[in-house]
PDB file of N, CA and C in Angstrom:
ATOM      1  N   UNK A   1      93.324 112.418  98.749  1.00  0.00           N
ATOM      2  CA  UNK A   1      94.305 112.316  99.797  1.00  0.00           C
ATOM      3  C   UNK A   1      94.808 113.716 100.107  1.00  0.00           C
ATOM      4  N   UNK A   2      95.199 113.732 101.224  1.00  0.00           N
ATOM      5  CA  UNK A   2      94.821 115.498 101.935  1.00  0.00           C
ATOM      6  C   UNK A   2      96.730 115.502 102.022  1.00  0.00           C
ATOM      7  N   UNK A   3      97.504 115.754 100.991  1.00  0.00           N
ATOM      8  CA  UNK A   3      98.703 115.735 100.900  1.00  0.00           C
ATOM      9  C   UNK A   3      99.488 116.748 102.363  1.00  0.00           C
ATOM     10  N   UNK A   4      98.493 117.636 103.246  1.00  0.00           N
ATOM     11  CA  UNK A   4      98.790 118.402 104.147  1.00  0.00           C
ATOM     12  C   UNK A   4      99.269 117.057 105.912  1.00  0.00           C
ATOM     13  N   UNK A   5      98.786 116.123 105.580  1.00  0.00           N
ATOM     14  CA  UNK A   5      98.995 115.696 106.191  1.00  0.00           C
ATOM     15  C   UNK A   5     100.246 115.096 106.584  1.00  0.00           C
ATOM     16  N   UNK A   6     101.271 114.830 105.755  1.00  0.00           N
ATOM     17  CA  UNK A   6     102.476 114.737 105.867  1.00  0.00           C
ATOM     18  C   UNK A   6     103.292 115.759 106.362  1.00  0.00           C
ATOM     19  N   UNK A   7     102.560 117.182 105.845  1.00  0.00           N
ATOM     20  CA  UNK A   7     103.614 118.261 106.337  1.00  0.00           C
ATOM     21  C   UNK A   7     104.369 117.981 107.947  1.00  0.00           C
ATOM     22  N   UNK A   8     104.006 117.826 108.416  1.00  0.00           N
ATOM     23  CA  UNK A   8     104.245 117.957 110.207  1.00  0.00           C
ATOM     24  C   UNK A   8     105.013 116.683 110.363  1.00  0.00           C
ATOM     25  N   UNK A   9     105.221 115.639 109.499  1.00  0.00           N
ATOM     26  CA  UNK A   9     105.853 114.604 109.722  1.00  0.00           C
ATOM     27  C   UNK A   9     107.738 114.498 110.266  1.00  0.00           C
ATOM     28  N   UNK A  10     108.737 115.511 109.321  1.00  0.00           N
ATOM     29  CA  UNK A  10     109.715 115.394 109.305  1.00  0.00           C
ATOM     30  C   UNK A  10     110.046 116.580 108.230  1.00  0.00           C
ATOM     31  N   UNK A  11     110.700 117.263 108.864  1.00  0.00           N
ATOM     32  CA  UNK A  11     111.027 118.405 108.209  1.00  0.00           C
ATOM     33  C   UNK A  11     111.336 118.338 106.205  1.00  0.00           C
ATOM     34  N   UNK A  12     111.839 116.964 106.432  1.00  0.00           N
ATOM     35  CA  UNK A  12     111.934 116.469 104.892  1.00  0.00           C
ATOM     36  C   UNK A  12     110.745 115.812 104.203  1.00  0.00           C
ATOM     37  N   UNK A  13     109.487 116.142 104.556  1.00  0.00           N
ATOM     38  CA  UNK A  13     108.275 115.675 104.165  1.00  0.00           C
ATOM     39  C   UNK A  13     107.386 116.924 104.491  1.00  0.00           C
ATOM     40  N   UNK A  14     108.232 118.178 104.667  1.00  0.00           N
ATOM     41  CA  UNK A  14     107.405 119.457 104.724  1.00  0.00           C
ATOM     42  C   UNK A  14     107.260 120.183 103.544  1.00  0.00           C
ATOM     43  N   UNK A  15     106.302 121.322 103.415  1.00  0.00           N
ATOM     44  CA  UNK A  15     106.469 121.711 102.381  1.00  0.00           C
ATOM     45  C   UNK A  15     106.495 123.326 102.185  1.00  0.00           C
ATOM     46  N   UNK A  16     107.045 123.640 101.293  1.00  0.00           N
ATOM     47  CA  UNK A  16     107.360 124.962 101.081  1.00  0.00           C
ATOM     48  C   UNK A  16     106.024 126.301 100.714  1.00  0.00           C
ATOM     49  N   UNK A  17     106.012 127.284 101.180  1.00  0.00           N
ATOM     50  CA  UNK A  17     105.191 127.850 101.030  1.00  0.00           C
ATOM     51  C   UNK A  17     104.319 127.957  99.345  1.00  0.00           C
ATOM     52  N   UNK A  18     104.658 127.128  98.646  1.00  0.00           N
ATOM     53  CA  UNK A  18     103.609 127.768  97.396  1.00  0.00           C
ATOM     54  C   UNK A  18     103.533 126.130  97.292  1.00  0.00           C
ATOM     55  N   UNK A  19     103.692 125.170  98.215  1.00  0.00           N
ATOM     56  CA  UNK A  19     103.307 123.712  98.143  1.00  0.00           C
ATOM     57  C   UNK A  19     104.464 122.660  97.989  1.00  0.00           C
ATOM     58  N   UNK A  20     105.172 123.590  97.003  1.00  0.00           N
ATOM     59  CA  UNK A  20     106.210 122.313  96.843  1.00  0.00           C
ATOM     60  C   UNK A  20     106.642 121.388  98.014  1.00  0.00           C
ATOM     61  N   UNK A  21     107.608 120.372  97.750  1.00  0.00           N
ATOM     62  CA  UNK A  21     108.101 119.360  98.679  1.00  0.00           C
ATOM     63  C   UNK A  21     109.452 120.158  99.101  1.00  0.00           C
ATOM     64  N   UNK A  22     110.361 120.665 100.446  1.00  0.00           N
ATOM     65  CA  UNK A  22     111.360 120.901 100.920  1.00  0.00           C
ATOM     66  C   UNK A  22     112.388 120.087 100.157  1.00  0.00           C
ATOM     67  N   UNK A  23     112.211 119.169 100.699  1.00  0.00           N
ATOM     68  CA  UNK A  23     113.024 117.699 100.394  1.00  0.00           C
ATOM     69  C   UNK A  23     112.086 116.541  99.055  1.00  0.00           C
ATOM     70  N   UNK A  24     112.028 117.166  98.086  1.00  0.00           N
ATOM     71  CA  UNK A  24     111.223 116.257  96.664  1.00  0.00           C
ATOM     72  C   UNK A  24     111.610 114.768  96.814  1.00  0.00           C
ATOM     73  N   UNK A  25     112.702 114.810  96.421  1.00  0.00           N
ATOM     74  CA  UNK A  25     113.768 113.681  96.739  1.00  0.00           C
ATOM     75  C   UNK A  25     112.844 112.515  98.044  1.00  0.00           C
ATOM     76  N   UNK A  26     113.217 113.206  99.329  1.00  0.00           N
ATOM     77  CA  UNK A  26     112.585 112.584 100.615  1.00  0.00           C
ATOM     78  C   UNK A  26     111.307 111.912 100.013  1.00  0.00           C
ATOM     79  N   UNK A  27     110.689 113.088  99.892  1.00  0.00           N
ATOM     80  CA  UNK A  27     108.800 112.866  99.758  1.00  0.00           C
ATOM     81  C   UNK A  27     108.730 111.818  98.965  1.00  0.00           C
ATOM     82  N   UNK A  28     109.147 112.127  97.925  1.00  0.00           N
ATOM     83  CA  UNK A  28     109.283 110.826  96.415  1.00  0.00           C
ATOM     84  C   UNK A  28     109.951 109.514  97.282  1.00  0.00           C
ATOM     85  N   UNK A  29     110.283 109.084  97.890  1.00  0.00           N
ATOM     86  CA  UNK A  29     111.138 107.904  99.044  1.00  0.00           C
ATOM     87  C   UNK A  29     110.147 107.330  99.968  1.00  0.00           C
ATOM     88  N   UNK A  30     109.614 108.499 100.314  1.00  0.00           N
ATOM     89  CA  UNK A  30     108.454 107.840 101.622  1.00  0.00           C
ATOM     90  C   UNK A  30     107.356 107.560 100.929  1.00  0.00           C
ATOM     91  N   UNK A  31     106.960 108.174  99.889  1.00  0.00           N
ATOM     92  CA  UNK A  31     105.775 107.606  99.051  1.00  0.00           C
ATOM     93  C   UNK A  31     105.864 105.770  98.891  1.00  0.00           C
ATOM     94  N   UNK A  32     107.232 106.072  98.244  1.00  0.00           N
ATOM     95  CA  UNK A  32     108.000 104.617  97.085  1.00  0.00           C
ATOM     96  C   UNK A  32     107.889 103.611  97.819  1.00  0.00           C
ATOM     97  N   UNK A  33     108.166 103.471  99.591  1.00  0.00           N
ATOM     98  CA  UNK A  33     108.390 103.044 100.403  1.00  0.00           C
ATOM     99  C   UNK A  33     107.104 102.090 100.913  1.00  0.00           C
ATOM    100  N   UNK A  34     105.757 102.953 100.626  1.00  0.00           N
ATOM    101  CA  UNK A  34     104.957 102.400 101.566  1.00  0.00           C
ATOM    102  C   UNK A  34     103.877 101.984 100.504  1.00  0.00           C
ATOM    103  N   UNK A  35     103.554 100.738  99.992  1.00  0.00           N
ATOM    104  CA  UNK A  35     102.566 100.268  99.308  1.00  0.00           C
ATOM    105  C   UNK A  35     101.511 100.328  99.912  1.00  0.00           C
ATOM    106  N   UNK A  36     100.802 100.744 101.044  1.00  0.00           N
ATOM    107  CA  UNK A  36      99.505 101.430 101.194  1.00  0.00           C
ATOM    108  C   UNK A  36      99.470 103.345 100.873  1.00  0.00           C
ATOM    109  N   UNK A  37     100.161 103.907 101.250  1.00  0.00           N
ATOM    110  CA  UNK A  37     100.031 104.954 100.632  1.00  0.00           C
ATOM    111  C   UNK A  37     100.153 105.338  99.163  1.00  0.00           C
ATOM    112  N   UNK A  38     100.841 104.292  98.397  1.00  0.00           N
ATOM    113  CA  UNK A  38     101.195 104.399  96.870  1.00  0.00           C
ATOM    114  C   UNK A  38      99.919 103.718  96.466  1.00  0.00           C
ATOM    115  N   UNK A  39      98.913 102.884  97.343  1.00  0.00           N
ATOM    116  CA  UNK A  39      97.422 102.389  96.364  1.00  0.00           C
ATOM    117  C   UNK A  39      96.768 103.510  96.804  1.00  0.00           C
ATOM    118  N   UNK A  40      96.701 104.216  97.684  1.00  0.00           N
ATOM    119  CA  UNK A  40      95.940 105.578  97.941  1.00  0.00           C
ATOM    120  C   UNK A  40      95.842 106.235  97.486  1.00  0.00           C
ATOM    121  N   UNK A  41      96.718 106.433  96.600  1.00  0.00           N
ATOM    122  CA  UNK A  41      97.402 107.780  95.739  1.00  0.00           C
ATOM    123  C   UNK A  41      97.202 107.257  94.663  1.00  0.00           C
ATOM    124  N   UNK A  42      96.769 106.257  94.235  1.00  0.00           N
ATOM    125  CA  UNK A  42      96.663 105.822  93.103  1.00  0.00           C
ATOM    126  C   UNK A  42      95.359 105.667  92.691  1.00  0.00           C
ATOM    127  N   UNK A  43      94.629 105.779  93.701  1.00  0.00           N
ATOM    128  CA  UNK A  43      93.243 105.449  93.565  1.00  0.00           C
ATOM    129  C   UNK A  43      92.811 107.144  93.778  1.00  0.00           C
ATOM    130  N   UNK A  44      93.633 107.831  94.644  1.00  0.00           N
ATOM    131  CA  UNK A  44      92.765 109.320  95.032  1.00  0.00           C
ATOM    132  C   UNK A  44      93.697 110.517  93.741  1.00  0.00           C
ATOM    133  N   UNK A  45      94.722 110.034  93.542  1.00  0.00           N
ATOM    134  CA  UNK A  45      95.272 110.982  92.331  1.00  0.00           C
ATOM    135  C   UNK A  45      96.376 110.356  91.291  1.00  0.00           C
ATOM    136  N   UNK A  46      96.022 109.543  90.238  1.00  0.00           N
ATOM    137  CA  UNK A  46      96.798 108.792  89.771  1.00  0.00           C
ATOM    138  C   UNK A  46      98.213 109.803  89.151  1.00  0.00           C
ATOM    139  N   UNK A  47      97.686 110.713  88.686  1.00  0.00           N
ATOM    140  CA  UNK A  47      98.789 111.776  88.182  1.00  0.00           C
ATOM    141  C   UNK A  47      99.712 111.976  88.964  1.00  0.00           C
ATOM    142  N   UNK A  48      99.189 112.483  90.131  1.00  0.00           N
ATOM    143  CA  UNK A  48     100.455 112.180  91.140  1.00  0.00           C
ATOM    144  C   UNK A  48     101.076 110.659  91.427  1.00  0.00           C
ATOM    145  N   UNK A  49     100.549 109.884  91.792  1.00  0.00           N
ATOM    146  CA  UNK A  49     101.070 108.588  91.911  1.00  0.00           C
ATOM    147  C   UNK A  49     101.883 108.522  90.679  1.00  0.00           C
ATOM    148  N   UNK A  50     101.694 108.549  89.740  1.00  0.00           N
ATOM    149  CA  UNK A  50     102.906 107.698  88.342  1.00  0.00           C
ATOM    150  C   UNK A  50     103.902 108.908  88.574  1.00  0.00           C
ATOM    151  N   UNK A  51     103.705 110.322  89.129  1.00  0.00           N
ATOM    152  CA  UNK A  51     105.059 111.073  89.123  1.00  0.00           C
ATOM    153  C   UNK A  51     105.777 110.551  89.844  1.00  0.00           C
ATOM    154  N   UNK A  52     105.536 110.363  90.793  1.00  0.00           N
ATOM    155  CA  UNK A  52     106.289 109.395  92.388  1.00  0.00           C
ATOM    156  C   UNK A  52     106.888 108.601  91.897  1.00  0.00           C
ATOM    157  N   UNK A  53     106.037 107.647  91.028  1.00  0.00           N
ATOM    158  CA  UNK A  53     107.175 106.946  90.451  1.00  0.00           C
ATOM    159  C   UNK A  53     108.342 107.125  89.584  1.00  0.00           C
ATOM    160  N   UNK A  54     108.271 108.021  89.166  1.00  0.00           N
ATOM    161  CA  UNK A  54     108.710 108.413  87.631  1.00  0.00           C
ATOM    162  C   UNK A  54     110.378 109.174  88.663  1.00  0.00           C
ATOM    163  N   UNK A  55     110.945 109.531  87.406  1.00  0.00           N
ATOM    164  CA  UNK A  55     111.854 110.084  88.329  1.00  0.00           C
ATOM    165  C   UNK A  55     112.336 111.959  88.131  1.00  0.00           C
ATOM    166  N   UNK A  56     111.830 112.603  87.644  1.00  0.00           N
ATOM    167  CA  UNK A  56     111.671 113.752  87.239  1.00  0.00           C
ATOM    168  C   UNK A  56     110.740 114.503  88.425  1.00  0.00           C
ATOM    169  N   UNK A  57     111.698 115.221  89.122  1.00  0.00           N
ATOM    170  CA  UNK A  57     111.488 115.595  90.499  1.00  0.00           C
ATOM    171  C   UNK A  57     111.016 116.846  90.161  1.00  0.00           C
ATOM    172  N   UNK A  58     111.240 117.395  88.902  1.00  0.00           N
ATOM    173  CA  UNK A  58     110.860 118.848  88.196  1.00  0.00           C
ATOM    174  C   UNK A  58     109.039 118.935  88.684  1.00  0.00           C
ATOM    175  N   UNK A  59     108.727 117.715  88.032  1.00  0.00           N
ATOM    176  CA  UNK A  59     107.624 117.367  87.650  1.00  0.00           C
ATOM    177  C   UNK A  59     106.571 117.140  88.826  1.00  0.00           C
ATOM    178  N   UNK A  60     107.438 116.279  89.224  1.00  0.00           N
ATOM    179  CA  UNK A  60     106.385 115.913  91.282  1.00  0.00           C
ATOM    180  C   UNK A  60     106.208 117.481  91.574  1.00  0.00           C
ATOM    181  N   UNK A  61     107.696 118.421  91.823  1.00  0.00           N
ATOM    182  CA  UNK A  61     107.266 119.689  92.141  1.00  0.00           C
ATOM    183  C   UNK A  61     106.578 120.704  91.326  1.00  0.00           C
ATOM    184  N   UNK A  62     105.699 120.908  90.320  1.00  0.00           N
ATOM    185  CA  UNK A  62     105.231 121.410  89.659  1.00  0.00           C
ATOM    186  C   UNK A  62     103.934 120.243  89.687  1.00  0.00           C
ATOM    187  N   UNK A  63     103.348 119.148  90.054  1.00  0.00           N
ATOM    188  CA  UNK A  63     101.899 119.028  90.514  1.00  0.00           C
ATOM    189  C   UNK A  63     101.661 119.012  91.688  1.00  0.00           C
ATOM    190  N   UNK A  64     102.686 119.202  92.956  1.00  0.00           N
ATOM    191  CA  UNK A  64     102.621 119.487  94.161  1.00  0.00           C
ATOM    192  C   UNK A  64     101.929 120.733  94.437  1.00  0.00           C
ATOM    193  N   UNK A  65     102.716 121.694  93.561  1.00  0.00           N
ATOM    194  CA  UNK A  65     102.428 123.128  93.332  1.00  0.00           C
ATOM    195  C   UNK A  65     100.669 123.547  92.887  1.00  0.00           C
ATOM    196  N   UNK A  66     100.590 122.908  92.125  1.00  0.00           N
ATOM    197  CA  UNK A  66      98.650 122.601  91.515  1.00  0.00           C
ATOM    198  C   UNK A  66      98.263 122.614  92.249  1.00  0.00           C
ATOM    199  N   UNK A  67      98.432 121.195  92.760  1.00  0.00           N
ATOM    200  CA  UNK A  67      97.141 120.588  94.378  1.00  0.00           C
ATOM    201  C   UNK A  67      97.100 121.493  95.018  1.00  0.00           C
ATOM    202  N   UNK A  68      98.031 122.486  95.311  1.00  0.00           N
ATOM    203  CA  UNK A  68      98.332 123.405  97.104  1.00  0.00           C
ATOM    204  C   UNK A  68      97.221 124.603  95.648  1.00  0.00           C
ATOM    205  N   UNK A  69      97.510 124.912  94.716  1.00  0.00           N
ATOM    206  CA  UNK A  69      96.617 125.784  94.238  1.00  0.00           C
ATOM    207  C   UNK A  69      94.858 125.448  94.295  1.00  0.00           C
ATOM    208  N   UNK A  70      94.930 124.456  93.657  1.00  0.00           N
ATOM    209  CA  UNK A  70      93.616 124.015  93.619  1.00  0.00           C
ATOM    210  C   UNK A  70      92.650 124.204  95.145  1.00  0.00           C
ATOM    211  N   UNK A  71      93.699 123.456  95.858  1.00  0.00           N
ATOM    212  CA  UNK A  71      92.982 123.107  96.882  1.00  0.00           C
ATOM    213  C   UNK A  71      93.073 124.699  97.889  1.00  0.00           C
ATOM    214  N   UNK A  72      93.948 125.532  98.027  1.00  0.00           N
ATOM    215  CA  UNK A  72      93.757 127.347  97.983  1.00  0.00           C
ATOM    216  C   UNK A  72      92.040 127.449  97.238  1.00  0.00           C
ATOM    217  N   UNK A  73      92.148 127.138  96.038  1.00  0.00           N
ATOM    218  CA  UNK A  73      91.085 128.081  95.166  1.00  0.00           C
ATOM    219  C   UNK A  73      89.712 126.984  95.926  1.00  0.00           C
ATOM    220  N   UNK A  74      89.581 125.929  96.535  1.00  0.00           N
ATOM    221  CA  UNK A  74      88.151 125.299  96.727  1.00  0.00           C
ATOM    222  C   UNK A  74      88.248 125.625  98.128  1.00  0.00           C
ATOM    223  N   UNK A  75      88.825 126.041  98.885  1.00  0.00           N
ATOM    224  CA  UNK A  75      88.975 126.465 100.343  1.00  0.00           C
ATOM    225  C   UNK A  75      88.362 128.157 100.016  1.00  0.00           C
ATOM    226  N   UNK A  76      89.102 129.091  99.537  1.00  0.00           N
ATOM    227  CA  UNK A  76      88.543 130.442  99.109  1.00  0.00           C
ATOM    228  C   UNK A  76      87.000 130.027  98.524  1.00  0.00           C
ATOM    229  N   UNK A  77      86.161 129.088  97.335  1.00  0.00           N
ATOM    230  CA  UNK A  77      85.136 129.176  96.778  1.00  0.00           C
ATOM    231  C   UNK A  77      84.375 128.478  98.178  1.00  0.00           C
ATOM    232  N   UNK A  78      84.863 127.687  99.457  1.00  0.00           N
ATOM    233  CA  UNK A  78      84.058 127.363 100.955  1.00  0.00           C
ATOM    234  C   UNK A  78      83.624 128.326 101.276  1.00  0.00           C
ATOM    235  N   UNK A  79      85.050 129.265 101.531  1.00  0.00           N
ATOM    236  CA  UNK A  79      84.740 130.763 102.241  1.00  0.00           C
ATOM    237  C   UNK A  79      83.618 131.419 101.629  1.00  0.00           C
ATOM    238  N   UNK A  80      83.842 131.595 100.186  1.00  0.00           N
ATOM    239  CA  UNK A  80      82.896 132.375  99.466  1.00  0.00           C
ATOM    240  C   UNK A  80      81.365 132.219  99.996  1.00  0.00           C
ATOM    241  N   UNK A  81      81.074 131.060 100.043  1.00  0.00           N
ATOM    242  CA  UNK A  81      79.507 130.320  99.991  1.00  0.00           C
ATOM    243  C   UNK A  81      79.115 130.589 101.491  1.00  0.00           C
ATOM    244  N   UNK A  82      80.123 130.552 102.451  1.00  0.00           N
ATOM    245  CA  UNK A  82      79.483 131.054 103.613  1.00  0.00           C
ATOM    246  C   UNK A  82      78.635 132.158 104.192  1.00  0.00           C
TER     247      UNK A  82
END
């Protein structure tokens, strides 16, 4: 699940330059909210999904932070191969 896609939604579902969530709080709400996006997420990144649930907002923002890395480092290894 391409977590970039929310950015543009509502300023409280944007995210901060090194990935985090603006609004953690928000993001963690609109997830909670919608039982098709919470089986999505559960099926495309369970780690994230049980943080969502969980309530340690430390935590959502510190694997928010990963994904935006990870997904930096397989975008740079695209570039590379070109």
């Amino acid at each position: 699940m391409d977590l970039n896609y929310f950015s543009g939604s509502t300023n409280d579902l944007s995210f901060n330059t090194d990935g985090s969530a603006i609004n953690p709080g928000a993001f963690q709400q609109h997830f909670r909210r919608d039982s098709n996006l919470m089986g999505q997420l559960f099926q495309n990144d369970p780690e994230l999904a049980q943080v969502i649930l969980g309530n340690d907002l430390n935590k959502l923002q510190e694997i928010l932070r990963l994904r935006h890395r990870q997904r930096d480092q397989l975008r740079r290894q695209k570039e590379e191969e070109m």
